[in-house]
Protein backbone atom coordinates (compact mmCIF):
# COMPACT_ATOMS: atom_id res chain seq x y z
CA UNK A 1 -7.71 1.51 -1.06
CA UNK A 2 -4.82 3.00 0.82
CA UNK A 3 -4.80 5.39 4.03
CA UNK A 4 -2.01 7.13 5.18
CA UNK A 5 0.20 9.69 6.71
CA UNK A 6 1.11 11.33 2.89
CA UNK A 7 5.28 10.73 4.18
CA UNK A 8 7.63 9.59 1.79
CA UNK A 9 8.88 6.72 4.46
CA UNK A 10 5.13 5.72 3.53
CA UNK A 11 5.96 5.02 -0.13
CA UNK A 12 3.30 7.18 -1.41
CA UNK A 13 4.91 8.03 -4.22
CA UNK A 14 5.49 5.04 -5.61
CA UNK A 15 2.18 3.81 -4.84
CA UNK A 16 0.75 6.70 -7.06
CA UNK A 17 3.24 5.90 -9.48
CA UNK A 18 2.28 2.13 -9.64
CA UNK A 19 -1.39 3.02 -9.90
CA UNK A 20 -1.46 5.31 -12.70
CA UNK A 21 0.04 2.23 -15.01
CA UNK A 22 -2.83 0.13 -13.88
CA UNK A 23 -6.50 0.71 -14.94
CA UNK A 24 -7.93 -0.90 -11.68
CA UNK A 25 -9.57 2.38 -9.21
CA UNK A 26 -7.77 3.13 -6.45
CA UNK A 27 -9.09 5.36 -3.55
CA UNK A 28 -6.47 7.29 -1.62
CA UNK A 29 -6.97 8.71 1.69
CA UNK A 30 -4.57 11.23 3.23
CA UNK A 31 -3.21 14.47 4.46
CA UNK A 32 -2.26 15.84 0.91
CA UNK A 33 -2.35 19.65 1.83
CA UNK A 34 -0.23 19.56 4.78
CA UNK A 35 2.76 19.35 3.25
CA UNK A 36 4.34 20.15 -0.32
CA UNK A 37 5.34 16.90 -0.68
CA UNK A 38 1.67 15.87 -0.65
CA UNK A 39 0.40 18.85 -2.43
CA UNK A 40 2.46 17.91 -5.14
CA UNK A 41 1.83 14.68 -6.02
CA UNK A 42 -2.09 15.43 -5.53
CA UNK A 43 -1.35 17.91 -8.20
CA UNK A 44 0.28 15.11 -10.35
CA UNK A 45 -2.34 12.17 -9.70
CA UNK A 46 -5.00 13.93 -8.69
CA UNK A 47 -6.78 13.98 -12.02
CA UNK A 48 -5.78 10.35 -13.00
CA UNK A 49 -8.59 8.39 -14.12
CA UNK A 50 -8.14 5.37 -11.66
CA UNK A 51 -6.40 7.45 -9.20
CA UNK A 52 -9.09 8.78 -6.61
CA UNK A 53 -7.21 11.50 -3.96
CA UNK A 54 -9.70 12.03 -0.81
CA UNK A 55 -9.11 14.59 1.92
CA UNK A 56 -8.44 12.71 5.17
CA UNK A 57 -11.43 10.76 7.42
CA UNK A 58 -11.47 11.09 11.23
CA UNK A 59 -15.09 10.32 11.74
CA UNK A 60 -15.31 6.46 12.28
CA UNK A 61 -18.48 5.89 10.28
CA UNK A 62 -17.05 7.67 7.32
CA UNK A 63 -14.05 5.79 7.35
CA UNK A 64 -15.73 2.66 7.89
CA UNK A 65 -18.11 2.78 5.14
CA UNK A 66 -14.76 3.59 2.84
CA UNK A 67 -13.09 0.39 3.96
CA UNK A 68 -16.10 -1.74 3.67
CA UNK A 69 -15.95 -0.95 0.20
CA UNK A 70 -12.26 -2.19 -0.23
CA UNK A 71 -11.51 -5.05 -2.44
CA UNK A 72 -7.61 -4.61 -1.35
CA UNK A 73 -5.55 -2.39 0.78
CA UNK A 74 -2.00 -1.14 -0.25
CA UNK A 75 0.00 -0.41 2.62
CA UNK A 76 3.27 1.43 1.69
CA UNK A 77 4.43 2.39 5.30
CA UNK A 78 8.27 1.08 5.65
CA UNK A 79 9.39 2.71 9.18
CA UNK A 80 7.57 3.07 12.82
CA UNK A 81 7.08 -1.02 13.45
CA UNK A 82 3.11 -2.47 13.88
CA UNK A 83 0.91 -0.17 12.20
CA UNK A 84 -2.67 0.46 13.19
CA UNK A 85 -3.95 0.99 9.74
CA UNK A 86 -2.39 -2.13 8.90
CA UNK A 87 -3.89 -3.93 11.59
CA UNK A 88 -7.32 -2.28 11.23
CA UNK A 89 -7.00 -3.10 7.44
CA UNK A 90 -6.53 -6.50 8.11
CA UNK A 91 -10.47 -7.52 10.24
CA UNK A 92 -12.06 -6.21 7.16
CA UNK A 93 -10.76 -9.54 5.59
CA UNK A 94 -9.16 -8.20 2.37
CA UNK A 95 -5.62 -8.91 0.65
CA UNK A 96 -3.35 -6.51 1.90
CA UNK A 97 -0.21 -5.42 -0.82
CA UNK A 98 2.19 -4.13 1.94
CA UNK A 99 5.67 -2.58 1.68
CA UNK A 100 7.99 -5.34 2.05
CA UNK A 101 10.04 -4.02 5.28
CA UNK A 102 9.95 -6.17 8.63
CA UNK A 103 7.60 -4.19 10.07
CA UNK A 104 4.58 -5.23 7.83
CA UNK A 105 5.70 -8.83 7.39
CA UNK A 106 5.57 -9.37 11.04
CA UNK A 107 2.54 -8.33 11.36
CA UNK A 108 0.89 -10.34 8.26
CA UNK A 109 3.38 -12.99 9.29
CA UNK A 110 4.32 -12.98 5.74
CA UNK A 111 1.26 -13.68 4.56
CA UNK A 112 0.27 -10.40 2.54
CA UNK A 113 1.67 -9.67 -0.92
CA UNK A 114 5.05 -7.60 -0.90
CA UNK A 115 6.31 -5.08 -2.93
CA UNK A 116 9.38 -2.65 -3.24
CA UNK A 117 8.87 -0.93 -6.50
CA UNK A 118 6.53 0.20 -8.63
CA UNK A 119 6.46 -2.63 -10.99
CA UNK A 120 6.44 -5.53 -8.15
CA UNK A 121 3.45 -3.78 -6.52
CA UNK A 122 2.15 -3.95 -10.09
CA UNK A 123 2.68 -7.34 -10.33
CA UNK A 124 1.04 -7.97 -7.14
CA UNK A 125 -1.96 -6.24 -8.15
CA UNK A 126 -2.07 -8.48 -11.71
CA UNK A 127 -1.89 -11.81 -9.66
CA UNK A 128 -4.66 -11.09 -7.48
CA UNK A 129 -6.99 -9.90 -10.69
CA UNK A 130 -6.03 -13.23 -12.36
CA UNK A 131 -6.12 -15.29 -8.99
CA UNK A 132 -9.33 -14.33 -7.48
CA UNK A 133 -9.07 -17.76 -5.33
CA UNK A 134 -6.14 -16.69 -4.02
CA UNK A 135 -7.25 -12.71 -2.99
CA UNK A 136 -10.24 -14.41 -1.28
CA UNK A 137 -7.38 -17.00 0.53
CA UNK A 138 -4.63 -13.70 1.53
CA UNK A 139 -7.80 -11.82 2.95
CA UNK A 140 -9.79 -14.68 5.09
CA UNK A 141 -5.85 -15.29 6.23
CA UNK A 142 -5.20 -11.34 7.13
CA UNK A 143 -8.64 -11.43 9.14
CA UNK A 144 -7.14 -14.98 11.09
CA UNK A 145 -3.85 -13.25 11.62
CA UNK A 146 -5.87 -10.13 13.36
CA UNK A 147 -8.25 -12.37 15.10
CA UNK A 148 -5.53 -14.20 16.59
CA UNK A 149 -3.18 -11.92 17.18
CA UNK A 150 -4.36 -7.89 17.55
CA UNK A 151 -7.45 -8.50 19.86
CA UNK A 152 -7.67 -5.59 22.76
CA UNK A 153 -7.56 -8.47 25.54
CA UNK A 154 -4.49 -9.69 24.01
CA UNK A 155 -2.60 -6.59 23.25
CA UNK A 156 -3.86 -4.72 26.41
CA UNK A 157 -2.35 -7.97 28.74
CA UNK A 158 0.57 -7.61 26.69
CA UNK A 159 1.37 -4.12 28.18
CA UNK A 160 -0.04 -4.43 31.27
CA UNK A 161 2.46 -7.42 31.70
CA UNK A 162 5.07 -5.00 30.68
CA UNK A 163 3.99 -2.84 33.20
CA UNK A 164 3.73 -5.30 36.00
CA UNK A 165 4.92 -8.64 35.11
CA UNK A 166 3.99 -9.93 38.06
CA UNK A 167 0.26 -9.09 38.07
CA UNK A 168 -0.96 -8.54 34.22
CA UNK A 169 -4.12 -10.92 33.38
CA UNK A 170 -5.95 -10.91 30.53
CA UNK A 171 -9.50 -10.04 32.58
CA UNK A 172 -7.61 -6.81 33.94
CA UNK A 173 -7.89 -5.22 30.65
CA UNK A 174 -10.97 -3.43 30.34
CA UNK A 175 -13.28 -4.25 27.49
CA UNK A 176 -14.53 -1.50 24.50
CA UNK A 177 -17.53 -0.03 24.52
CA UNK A 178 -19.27 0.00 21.31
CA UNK A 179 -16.73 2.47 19.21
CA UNK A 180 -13.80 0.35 20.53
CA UNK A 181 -13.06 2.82 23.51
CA UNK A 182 -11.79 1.42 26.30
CA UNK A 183 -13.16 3.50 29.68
CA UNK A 184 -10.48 4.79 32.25
């Protein structure tokens, strides 16, 4: 799957373009009709046999159910730093094919499989269909990295110590409720 922003800085393009030379499905979630950009390469890929275009999700079930279905997320963003889709991605536990800019190998602390162009993320896509040892390995590893490092009691001390360096501890970050809320 992928989930995006449909930007160019978010390499959709090429993601589209890499997936209509492979035969493996590929669901796409994004804002295609608010922009020409996206309304035009909907109206290139959209009828692609492997190529599934979906409108975007903003209820959390929905979107949940779609990524529990993943077998792989491609993450083309290449601007903006940390992601939250990346991150989010990542606790479902499933190789992540990133953009290879800074950004996203911080955050996967290179762990994730990289690509620039079409045919690398092609490549990428070949070695984890032949390697299935080694998808189930880059996904338990994304889910560590996220464990570790993107929990709310760790990233909510982080800025509180920005804040006030002086005073920020962990157990003055309040905890989410049950749809990862946090109350005021």
């Amino acid at each position: 799957m992928a989930l995006c922003r449909i930007e160019p800085e978010n390499n959709v393009a090429l993601v589209l373009e890499a997936w209509s030379r492979l035969s493996a499905p590929l669901v796409f979630v994004g804002n295609w009709d608010a922009s020409a950009y996206g309304r035009a390469l909907k109206a290139r890929y959209g009828a692609h046999p492997s190529i599934r275009i979906c409108d975007p999700v903003y209820d959390p079930a929905r979107l949940r159910a779609i990524r529990d279905r993943a077998t792989l997320y491609v993450h083309g963003h290449s601007a903006g730093g940390t992601n939250p889709a990346l991150v989010e991605m990542m606790q479902f536990g499933v190789p992540v094919l990133a953009h290879g800019c800074i950004f996203n190998r911080e955050t996967t602390e290179n762990a994730a499989l990289y690509f620039d162009t079409p045919d690398d993320l092609i490549r990428a896509v070949n070695t984890l269909a032949r390697r299935p040892d080694a998808a189930r390995q880059t996904g338990a590893r994304m889910r560590e990295i996220a464990e570790r490092r993107y929990r709310w009691a760790e990233v909510g001390a982080a800025y509180f110590a920005l804040l006030d360096p002086a005073g920020a501890r962990e157990q003055d970050v309040p905890a989410p409720d049950q749809t990862g809320n946090r109350a005021a």
